[in-house]
Protein backbone atom coordinates (compact mmCIF):
# COMPACT_ATOMS: atom_id res chain seq x y z
CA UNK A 1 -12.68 2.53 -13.10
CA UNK A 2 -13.16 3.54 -16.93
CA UNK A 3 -11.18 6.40 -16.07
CA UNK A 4 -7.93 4.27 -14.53
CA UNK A 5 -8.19 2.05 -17.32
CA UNK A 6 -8.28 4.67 -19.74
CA UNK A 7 -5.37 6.56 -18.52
CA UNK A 8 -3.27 2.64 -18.17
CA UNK A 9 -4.30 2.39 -22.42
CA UNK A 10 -3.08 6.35 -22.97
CA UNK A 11 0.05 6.24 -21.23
CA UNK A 12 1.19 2.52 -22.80
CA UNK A 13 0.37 4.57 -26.35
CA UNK A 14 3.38 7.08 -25.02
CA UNK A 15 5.94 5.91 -27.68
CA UNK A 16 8.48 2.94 -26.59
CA UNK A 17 6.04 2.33 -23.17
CA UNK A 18 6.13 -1.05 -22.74
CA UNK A 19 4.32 -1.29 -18.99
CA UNK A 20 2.55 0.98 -16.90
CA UNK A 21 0.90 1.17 -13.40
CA UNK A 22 -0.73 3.20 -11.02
CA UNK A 23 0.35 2.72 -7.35
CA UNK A 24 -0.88 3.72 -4.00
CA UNK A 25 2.13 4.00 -2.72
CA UNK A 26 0.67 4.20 0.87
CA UNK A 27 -0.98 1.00 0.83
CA UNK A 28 2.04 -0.41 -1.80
CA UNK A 29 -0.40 -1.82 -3.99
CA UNK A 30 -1.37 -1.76 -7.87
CA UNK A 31 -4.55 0.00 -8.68
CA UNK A 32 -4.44 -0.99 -12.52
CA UNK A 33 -1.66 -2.25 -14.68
CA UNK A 34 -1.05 -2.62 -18.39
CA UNK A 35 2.07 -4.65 -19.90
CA UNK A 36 3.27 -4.96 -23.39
CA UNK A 37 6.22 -7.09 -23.38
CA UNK A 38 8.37 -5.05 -19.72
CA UNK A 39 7.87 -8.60 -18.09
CA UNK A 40 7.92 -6.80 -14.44
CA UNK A 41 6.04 -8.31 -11.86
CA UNK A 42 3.68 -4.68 -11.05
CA UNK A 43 3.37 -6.16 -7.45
CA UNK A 44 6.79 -6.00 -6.99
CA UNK A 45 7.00 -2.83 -8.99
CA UNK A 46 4.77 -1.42 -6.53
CA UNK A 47 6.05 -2.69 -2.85
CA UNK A 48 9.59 -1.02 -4.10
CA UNK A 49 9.00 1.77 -5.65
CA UNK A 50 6.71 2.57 -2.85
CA UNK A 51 9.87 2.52 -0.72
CA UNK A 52 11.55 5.11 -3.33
CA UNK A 53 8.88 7.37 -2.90
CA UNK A 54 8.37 7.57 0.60
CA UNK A 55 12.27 7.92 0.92
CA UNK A 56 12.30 10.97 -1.62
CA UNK A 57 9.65 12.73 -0.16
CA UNK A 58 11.61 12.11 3.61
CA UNK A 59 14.41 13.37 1.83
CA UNK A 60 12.51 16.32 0.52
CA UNK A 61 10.71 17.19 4.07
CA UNK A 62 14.19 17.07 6.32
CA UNK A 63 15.55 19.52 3.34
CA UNK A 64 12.75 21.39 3.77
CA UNK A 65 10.69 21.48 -0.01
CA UNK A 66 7.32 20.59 -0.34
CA UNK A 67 6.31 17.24 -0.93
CA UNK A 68 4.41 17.99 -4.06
CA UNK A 69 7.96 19.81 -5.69
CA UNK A 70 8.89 16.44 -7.03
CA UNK A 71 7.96 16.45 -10.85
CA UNK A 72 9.12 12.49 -11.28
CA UNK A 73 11.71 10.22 -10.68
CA UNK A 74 13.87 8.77 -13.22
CA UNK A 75 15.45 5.61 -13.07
CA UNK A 76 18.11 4.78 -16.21
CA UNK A 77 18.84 1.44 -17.25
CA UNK A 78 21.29 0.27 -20.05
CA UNK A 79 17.88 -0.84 -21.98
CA UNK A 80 14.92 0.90 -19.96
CA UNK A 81 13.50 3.98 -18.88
CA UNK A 82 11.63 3.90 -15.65
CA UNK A 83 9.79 7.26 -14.58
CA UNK A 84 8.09 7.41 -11.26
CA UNK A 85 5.28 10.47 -11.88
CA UNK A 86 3.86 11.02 -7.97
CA UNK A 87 0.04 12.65 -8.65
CA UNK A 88 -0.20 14.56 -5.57
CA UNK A 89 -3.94 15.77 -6.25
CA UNK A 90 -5.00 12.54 -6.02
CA UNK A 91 -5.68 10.49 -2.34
CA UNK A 92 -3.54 13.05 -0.69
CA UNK A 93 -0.54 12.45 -2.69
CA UNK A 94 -0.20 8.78 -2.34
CA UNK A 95 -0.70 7.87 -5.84
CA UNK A 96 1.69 7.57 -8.68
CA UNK A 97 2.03 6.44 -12.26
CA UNK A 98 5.07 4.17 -12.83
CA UNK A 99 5.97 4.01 -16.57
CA UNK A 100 8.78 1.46 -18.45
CA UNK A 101 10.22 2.81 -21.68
CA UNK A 102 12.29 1.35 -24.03
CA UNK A 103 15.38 3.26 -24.37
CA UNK A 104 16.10 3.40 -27.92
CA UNK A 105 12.42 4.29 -28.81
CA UNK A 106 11.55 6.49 -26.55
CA UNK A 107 10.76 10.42 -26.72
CA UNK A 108 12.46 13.29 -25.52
CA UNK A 109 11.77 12.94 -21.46
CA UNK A 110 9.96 16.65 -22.12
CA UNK A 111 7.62 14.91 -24.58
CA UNK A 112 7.29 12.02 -22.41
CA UNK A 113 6.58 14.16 -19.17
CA UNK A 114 3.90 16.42 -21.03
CA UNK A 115 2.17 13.23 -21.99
CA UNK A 116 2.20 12.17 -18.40
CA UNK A 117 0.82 15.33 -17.06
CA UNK A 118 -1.92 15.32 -19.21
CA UNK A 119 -3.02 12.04 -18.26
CA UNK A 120 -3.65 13.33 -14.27
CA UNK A 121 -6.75 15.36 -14.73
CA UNK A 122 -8.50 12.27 -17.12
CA UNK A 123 -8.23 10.19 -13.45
CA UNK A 124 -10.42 9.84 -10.46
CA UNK A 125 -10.28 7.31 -8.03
């Protein structure tokens, strides 16, 4: 668990993160969560976004890429920043890191995505 928690503290350093979680998006449920100041309810975060994932990677299979193609997902909103990062190494692909940004202080999305991916290999569930 030192390892989740230690990847939830890195990524809410990424700057103008303001909440992050990891989701099995199988079982639709939060494996850790951090929040400084989103106000999301991660429960909720994870029972929906769960749906967005399994409907991209539907999307993906009837179109006929690989499931593990998908780099994220971004969601833009007039304030926020939501990126959907799916780890596919991890629990056969069910797993992803959901990060909020705030808009005006965030990164370029490169930045922000390089930060992401080096998070992966520091967790092991």
């Amino acid at each position: 668990m030192d390892s989740l928690n230690g990847v939830l503290t890195k990524a809410l350093a990424i700057e103008g993160a303001t909440g992050v979680a990891i989701v099995d998006f199988q079982q639709r449920r939060v494996l850790g969560a951090l929040d400084r100041g989103s106000g999301l309810d991660m429960d909720k975060v994870a029972y929906g976004d769960s749906d967005v994932m399994r409907a991209k990677l539907y999307t993906l299979e009837l179109l006929g890429y690989p499931q593990d193609s998908v780099e994220d997902i971004l969601i833009t909103l007039g304030a926020e920043l939501h990126i959907i990062r799916p780890l596919p190494r991890l629990r056969e692909g069910g797993i992803f890191i959901y990060l909020v940004l705030e808009r005006d202080r965030t990164l370029p999305l490169d930045d922000i995505r390089r930060q992401l991916r080096s998070l992966e290999p520091l967790l092991e569930l």
